[in-house]
PDB file of N, CA and C in Angstrom:
ATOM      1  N   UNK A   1     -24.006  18.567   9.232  1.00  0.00           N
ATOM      2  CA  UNK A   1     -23.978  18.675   7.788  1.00  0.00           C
ATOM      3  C   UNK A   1     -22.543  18.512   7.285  1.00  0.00           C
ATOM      4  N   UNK A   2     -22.524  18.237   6.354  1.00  0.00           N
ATOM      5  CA  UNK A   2     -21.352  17.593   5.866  1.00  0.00           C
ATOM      6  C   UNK A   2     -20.724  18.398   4.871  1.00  0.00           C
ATOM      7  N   UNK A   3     -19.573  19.253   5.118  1.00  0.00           N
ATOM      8  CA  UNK A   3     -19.465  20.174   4.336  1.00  0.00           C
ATOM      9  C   UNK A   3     -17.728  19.605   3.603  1.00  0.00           C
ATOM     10  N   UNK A   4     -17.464  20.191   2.154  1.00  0.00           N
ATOM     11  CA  UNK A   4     -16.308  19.679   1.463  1.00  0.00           C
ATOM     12  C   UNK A   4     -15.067  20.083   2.169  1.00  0.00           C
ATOM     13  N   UNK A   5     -14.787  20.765   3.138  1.00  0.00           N
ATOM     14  CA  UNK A   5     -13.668  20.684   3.873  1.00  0.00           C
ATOM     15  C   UNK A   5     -13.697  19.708   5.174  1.00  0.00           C
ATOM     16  N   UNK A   6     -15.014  19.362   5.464  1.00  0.00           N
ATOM     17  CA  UNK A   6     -14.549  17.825   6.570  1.00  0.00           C
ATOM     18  C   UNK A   6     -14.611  16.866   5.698  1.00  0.00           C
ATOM     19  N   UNK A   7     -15.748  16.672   4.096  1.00  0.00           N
ATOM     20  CA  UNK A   7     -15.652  15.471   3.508  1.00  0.00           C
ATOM     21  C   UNK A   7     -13.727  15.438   3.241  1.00  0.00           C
ATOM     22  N   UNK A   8     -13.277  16.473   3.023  1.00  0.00           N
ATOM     23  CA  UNK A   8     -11.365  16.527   2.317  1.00  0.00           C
ATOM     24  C   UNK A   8     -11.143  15.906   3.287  1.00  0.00           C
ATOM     25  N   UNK A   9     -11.310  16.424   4.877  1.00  0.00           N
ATOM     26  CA  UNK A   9     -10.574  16.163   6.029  1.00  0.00           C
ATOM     27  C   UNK A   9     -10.221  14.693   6.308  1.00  0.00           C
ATOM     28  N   UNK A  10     -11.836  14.263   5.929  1.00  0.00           N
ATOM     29  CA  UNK A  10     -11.812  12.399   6.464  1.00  0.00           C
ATOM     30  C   UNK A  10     -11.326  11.946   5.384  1.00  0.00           C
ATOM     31  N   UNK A  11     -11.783  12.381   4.046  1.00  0.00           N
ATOM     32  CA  UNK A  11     -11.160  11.285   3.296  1.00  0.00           C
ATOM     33  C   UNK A  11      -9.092  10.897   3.164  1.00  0.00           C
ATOM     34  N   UNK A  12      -8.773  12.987   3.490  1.00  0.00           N
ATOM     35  CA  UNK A  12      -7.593  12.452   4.008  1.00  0.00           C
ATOM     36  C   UNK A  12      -6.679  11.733   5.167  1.00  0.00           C
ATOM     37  N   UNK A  13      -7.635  12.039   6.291  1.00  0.00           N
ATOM     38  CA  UNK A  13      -7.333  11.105   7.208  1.00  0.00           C
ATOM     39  C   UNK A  13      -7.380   9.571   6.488  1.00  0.00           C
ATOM     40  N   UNK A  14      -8.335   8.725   5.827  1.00  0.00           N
ATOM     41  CA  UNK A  14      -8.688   7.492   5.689  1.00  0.00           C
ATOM     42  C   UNK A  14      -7.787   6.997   4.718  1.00  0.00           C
ATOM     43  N   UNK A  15      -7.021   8.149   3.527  1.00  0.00           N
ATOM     44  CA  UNK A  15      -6.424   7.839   2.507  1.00  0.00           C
ATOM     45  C   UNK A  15      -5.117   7.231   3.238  1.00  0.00           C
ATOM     46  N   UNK A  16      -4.495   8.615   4.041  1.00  0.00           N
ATOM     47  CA  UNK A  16      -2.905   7.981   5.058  1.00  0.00           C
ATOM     48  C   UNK A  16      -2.791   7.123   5.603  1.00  0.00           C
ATOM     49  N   UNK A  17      -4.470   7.042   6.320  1.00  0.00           N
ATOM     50  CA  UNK A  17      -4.432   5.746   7.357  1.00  0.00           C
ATOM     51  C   UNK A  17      -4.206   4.045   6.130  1.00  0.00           C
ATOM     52  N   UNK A  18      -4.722   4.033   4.894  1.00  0.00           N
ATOM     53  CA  UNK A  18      -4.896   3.204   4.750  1.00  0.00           C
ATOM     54  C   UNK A  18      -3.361   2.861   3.942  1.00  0.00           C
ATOM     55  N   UNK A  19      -2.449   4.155   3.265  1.00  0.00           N
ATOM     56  CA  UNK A  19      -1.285   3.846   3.068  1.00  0.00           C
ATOM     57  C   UNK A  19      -0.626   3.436   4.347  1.00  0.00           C
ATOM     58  N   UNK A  20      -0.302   4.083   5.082  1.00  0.00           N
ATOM     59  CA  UNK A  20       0.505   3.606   6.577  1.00  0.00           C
ATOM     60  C   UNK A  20       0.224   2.040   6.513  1.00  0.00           C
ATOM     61  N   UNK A  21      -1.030   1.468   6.775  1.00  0.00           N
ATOM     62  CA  UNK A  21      -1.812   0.411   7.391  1.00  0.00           C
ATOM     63  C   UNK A  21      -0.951  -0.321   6.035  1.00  0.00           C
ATOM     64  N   UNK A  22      -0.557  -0.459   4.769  1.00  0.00           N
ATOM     65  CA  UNK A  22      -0.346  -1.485   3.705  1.00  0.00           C
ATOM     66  C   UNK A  22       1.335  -0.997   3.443  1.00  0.00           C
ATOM     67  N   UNK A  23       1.709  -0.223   4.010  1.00  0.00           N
ATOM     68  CA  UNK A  23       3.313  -0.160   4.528  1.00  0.00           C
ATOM     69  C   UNK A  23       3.610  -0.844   5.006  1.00  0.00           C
ATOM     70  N   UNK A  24       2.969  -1.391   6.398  1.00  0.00           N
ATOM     71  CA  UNK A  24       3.009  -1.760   8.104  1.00  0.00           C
ATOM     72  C   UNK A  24       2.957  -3.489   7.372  1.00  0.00           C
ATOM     73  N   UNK A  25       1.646  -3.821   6.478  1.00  0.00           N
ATOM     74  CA  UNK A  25       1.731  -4.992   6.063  1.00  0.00           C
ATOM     75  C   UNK A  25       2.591  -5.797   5.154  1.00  0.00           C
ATOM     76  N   UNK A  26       3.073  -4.972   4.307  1.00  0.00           N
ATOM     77  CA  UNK A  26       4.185  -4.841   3.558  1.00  0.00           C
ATOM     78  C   UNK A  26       5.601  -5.722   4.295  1.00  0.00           C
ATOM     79  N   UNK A  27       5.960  -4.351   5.658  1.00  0.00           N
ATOM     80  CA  UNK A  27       6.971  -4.850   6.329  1.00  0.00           C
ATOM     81  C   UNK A  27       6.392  -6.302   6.580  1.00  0.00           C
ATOM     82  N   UNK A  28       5.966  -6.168   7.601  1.00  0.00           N
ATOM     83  CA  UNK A  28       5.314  -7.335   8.134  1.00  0.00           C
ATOM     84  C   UNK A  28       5.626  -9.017   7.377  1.00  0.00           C
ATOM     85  N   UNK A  29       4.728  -8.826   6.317  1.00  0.00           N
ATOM     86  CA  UNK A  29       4.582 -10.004   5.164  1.00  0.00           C
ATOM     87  C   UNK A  29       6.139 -10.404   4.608  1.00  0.00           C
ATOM     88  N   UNK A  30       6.918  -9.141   4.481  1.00  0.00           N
ATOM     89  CA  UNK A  30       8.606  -9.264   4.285  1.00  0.00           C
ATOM     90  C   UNK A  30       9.413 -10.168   5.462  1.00  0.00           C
ATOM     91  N   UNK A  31       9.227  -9.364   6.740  1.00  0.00           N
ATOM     92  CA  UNK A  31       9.780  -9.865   7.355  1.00  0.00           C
ATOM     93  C   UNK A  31       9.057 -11.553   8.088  1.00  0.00           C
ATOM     94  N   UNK A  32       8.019 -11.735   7.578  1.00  0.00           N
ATOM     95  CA  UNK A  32       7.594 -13.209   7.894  1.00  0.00           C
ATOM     96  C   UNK A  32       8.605 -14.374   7.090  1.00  0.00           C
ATOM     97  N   UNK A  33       8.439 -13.582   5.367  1.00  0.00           N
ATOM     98  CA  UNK A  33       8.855 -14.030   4.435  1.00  0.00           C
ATOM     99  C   UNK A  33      10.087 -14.529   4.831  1.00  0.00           C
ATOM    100  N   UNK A  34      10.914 -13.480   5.616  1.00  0.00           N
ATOM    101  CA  UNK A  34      12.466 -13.793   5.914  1.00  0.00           C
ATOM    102  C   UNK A  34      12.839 -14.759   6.663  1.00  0.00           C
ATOM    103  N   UNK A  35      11.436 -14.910   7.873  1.00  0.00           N
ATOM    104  CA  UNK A  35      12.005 -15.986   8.951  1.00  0.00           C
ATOM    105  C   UNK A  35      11.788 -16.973   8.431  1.00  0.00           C
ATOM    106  N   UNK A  36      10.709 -17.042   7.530  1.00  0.00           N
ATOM    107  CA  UNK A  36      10.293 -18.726   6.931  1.00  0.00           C
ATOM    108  C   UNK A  36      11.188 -19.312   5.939  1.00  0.00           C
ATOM    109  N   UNK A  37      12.210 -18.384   4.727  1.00  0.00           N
ATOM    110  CA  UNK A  37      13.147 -18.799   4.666  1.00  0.00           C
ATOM    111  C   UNK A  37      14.267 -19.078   5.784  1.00  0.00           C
ATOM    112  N   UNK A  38      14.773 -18.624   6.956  1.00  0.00           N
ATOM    113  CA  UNK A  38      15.757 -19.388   7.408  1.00  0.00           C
ATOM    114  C   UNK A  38      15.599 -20.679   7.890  1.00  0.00           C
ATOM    115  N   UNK A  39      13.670 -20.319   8.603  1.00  0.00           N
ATOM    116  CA  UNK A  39      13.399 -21.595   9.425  1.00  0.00           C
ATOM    117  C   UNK A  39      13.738 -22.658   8.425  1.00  0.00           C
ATOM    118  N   UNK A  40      13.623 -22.729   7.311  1.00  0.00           N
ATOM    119  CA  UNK A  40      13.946 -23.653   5.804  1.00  0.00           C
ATOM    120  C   UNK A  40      14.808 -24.270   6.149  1.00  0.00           C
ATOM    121  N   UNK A  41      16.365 -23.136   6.058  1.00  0.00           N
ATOM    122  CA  UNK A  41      17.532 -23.482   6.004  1.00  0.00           C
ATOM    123  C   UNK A  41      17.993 -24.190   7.121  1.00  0.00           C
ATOM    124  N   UNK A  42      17.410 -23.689   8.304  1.00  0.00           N
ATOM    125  CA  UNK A  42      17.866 -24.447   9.754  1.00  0.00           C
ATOM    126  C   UNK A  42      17.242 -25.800   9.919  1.00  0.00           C
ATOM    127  N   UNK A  43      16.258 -26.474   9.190  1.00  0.00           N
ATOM    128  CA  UNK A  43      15.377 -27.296   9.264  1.00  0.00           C
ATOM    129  C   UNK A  43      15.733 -28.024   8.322  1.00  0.00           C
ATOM    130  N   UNK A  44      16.123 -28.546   7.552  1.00  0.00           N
ATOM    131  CA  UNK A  44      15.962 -29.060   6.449  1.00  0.00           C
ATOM    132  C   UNK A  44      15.306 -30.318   6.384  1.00  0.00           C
ATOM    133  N   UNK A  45      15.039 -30.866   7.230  1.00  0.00           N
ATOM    134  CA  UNK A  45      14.544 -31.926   7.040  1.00  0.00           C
ATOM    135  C   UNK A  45      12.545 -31.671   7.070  1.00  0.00           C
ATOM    136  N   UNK A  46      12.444 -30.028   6.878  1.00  0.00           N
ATOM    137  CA  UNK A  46      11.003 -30.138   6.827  1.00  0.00           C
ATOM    138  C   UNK A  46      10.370 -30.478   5.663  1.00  0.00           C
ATOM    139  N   UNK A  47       9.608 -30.818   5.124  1.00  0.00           N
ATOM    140  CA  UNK A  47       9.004 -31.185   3.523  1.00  0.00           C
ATOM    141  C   UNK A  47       9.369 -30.365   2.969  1.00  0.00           C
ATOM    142  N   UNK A  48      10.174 -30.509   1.726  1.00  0.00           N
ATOM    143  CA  UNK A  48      10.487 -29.261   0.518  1.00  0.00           C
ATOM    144  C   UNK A  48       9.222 -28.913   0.525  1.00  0.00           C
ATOM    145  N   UNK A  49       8.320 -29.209   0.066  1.00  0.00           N
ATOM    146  CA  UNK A  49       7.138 -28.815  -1.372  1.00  0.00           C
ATOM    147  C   UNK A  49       6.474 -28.261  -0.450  1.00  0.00           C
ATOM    148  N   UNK A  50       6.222 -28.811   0.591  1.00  0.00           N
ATOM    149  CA  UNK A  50       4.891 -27.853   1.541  1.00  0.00           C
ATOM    150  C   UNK A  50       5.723 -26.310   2.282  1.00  0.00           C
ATOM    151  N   UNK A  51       6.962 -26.304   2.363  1.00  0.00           N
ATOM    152  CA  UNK A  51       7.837 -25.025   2.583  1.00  0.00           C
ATOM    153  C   UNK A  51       7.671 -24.298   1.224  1.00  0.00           C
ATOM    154  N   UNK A  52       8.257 -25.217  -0.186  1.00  0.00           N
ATOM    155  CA  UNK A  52       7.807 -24.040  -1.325  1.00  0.00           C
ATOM    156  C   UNK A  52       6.793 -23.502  -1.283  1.00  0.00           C
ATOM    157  N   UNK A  53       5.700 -24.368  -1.243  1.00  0.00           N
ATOM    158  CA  UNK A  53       4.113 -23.824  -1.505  1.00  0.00           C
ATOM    159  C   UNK A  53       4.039 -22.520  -0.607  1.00  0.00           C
ATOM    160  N   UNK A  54       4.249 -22.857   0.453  1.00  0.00           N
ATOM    161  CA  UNK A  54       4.358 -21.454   1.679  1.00  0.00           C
ATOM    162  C   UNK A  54       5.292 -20.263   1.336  1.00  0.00           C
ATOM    163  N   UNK A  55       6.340 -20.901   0.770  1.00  0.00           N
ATOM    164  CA  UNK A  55       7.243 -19.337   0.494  1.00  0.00           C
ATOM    165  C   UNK A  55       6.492 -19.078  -0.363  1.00  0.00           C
ATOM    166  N   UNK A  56       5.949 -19.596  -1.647  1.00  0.00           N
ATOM    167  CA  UNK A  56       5.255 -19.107  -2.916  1.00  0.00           C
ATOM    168  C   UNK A  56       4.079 -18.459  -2.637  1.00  0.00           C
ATOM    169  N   UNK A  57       3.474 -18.729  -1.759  1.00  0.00           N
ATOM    170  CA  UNK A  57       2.114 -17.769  -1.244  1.00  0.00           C
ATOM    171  C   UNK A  57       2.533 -16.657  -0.837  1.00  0.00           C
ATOM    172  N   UNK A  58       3.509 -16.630   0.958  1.00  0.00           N
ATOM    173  CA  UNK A  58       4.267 -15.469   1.045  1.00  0.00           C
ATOM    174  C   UNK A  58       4.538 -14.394  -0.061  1.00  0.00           C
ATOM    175  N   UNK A  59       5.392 -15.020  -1.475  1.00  0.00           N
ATOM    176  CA  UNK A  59       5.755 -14.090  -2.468  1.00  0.00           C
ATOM    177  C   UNK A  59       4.569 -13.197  -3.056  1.00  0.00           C
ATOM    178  N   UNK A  60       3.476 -14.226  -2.920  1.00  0.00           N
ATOM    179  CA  UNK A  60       2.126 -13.782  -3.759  1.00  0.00           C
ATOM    180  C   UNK A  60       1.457 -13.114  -3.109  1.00  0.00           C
ATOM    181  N   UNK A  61       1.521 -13.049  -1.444  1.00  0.00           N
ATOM    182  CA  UNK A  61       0.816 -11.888  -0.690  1.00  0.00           C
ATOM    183  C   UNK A  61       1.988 -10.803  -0.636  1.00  0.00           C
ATOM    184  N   UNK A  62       2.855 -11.096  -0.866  1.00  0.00           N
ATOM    185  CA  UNK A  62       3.779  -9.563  -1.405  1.00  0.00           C
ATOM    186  C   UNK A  62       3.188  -8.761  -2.453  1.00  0.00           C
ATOM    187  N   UNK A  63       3.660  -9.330  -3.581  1.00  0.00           N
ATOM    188  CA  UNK A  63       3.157  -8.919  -4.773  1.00  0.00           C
ATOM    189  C   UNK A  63       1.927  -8.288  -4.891  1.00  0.00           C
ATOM    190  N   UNK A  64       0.849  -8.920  -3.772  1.00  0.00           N
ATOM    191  CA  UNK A  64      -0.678  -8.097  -3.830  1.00  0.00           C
ATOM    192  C   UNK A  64      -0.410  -7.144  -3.029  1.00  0.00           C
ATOM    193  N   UNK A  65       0.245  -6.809  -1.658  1.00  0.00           N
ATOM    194  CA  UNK A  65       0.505  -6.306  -1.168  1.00  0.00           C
ATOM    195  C   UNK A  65       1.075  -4.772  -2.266  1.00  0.00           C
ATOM    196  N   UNK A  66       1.901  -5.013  -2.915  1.00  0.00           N
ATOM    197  CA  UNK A  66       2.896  -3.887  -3.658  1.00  0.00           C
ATOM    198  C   UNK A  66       1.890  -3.248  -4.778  1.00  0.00           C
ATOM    199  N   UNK A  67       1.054  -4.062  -5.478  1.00  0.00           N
ATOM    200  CA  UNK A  67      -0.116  -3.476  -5.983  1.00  0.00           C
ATOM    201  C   UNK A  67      -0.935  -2.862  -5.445  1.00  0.00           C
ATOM    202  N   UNK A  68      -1.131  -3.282  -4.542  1.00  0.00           N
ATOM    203  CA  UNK A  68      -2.116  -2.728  -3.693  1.00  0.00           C
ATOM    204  C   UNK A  68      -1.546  -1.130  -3.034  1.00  0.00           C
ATOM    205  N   UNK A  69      -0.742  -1.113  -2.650  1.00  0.00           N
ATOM    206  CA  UNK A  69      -0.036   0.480  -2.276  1.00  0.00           C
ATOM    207  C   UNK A  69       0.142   1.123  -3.663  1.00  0.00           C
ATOM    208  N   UNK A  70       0.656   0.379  -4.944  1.00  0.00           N
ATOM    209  CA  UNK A  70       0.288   1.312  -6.187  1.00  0.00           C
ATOM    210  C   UNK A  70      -1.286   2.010  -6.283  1.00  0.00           C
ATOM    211  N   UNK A  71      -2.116   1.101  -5.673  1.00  0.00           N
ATOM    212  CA  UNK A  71      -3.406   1.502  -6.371  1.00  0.00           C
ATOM    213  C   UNK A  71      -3.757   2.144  -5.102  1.00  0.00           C
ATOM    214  N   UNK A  72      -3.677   2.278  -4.110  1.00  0.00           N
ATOM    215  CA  UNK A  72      -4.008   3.807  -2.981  1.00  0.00           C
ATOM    216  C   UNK A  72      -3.354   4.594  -3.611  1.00  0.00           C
ATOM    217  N   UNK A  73      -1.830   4.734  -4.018  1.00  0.00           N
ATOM    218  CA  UNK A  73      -0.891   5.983  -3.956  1.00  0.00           C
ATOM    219  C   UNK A  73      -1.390   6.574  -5.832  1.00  0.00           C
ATOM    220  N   UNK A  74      -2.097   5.496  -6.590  1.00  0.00           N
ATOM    221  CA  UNK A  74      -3.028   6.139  -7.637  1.00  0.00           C
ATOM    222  C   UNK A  74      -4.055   6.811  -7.447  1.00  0.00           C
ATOM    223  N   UNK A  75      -5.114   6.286  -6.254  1.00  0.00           N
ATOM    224  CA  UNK A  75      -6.114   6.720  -6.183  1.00  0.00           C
ATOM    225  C   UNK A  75      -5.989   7.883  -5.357  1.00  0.00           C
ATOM    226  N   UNK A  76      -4.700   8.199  -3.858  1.00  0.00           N
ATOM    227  CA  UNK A  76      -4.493   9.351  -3.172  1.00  0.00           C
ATOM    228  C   UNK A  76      -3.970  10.508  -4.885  1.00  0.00           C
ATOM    229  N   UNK A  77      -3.801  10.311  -5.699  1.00  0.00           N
ATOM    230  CA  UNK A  77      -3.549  11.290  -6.531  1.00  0.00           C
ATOM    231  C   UNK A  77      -4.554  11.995  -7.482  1.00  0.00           C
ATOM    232  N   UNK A  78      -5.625  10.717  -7.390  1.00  0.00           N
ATOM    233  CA  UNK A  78      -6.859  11.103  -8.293  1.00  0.00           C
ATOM    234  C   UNK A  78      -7.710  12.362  -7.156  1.00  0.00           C
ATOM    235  N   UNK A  79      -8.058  11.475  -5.939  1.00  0.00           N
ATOM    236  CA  UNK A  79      -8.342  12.246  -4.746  1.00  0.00           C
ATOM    237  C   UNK A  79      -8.201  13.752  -4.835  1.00  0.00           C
ATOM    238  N   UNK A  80      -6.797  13.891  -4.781  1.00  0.00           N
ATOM    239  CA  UNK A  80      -6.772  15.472  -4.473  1.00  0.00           C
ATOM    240  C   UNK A  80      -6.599  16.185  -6.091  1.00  0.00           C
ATOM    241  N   UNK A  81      -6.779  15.597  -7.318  1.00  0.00           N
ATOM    242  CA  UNK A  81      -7.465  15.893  -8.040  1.00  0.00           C
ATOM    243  C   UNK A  81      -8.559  16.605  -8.285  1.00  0.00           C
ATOM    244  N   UNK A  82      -8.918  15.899  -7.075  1.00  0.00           N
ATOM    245  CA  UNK A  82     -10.870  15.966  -7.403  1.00  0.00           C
ATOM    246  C   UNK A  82     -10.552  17.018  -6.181  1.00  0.00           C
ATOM    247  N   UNK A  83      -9.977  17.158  -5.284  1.00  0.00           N
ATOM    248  CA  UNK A  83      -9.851  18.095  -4.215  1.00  0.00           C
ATOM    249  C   UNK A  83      -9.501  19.489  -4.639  1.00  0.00           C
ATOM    250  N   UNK A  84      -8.949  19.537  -5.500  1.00  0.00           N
ATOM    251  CA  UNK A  84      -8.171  20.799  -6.297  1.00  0.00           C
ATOM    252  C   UNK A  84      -9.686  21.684  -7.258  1.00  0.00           C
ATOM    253  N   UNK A  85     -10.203  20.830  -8.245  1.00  0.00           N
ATOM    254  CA  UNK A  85     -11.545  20.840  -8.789  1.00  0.00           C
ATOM    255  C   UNK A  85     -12.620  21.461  -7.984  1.00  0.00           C
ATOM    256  N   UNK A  86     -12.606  20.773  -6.628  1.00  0.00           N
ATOM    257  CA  UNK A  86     -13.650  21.302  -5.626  1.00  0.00           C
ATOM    258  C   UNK A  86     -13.279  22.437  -5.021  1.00  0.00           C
ATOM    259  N   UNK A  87     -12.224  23.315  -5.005  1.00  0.00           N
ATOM    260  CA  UNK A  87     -11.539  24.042  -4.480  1.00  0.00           C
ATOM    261  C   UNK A  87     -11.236  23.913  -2.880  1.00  0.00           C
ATOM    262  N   UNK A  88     -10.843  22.680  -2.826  1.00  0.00           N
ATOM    263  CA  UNK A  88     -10.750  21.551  -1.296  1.00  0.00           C
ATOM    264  C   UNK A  88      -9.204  21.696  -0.798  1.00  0.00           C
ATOM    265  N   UNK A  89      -8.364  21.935  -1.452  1.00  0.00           N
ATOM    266  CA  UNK A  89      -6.765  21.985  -1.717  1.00  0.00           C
ATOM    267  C   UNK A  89      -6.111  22.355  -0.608  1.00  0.00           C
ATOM    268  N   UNK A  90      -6.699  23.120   0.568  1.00  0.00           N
ATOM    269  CA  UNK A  90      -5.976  23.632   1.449  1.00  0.00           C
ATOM    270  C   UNK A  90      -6.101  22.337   2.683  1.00  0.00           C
ATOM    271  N   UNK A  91      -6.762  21.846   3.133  1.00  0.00           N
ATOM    272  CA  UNK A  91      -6.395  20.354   4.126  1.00  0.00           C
ATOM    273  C   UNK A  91      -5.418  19.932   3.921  1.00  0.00           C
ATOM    274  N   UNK A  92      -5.863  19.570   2.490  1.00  0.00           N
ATOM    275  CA  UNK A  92      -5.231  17.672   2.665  1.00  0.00           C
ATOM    276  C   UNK A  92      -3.250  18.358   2.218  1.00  0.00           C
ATOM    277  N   UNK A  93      -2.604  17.874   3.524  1.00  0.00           N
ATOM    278  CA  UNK A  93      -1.071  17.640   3.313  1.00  0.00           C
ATOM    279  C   UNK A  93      -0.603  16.234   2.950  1.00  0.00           C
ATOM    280  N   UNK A  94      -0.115  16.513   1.704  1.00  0.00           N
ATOM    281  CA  UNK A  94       0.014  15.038   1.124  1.00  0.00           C
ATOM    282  C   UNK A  94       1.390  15.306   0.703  1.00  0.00           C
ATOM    283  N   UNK A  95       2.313  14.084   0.730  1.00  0.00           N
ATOM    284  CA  UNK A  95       3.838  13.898   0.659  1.00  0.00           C
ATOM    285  C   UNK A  95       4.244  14.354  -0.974  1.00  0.00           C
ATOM    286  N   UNK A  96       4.927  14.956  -1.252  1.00  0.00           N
ATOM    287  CA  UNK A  96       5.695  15.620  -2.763  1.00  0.00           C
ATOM    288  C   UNK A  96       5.458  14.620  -4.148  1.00  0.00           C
ATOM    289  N   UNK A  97       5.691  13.156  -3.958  1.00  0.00           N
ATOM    290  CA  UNK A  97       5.338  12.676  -4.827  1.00  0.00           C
ATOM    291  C   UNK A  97       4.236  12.635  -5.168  1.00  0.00           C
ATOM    292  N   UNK A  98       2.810  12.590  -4.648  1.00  0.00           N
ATOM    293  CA  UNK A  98       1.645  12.548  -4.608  1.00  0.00           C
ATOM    294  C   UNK A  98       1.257  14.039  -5.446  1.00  0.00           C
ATOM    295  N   UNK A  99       1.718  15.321  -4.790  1.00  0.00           N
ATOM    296  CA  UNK A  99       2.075  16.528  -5.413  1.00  0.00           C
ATOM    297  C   UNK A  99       1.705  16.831  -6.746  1.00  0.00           C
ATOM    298  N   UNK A 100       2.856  16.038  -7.173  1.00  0.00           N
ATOM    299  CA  UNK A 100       4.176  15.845  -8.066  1.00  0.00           C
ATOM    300  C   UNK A 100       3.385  14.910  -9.529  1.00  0.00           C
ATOM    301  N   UNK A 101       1.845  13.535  -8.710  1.00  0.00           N
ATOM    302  CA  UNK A 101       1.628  12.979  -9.658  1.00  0.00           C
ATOM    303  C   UNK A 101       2.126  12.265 -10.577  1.00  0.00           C
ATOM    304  N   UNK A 102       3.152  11.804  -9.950  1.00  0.00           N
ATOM    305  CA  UNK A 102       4.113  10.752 -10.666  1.00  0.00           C
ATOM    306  C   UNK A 102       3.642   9.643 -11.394  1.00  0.00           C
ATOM    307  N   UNK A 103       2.649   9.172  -9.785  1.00  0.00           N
ATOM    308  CA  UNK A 103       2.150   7.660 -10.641  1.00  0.00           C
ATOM    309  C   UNK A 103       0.981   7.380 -11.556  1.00  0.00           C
ATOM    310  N   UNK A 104       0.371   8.314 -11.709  1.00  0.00           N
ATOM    311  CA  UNK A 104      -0.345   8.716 -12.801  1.00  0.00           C
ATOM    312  C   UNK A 104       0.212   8.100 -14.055  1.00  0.00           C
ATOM    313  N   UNK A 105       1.355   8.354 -13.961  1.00  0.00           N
ATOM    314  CA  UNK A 105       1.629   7.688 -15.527  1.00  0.00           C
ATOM    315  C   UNK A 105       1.945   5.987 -15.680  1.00  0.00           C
ATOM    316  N   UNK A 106       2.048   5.537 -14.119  1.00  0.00           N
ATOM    317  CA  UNK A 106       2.460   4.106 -14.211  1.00  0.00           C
ATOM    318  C   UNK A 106       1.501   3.479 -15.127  1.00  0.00           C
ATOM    319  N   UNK A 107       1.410   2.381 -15.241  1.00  0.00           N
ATOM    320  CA  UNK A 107       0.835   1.576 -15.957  1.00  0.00           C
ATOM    321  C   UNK A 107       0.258   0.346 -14.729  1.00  0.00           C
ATOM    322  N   UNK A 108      -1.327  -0.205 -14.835  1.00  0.00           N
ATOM    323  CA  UNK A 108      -1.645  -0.864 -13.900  1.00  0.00           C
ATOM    324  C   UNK A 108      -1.394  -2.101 -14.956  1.00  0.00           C
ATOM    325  N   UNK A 109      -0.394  -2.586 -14.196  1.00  0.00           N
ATOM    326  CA  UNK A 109       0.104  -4.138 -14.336  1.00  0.00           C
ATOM    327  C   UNK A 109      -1.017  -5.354 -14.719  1.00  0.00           C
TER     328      UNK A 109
END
């Protein structure tokens, strides 16, 4: 049976796991970004336009990327919202800003 301190438990396990996991991609997608600009510079003789097109995607799986960790680190705040409401509050250890409810006030782009 499924009681509101394992539903808190998993959903906070699944919430971290899925910030960590769009950190990890974050780096990742950055540091691709970085080699494919030098390979550029060391290469030059590769096609401009088909290298832009590629850095320009790169930029654009950033950008979804960075939204995308806004909208977990919105929704990890609504979460323990609703965790606080349920009187669920004692699990979930969540980092100060989250706390704190900062991004609550951002604005979704």
């Amino acid at each position: 049976m499924l009681t509101i301190h394992n539903a808190t438990a998993r959903i906070a396990r699944q919430v971290n796991a899925s910030e960590t996991t769009l950190d990890e991609a974050l780096v990742e997608v950055s540091a691709l970004l970085h080699s494919a600009a030098i390979a550029q510079k060391a290469f030059s003789d590769a096609p401009a336009t088909r290298v832009q097109s590629a850095l320009l995607h790169l930029t654009k799986t950033m950008t979804s990327l960075v939204e995308a960790r806004g909208q977990i680190l919105r929704t990890h705040t609504q979460l323990l919202d609703i965790a606080r409401e349920m009187g669920a509050t004692e699990l979930p250890e969540c980092p100060d800003y989250i706390k704190r409810g900062s991004l609550d006030e951002q604005k979704v782009a």
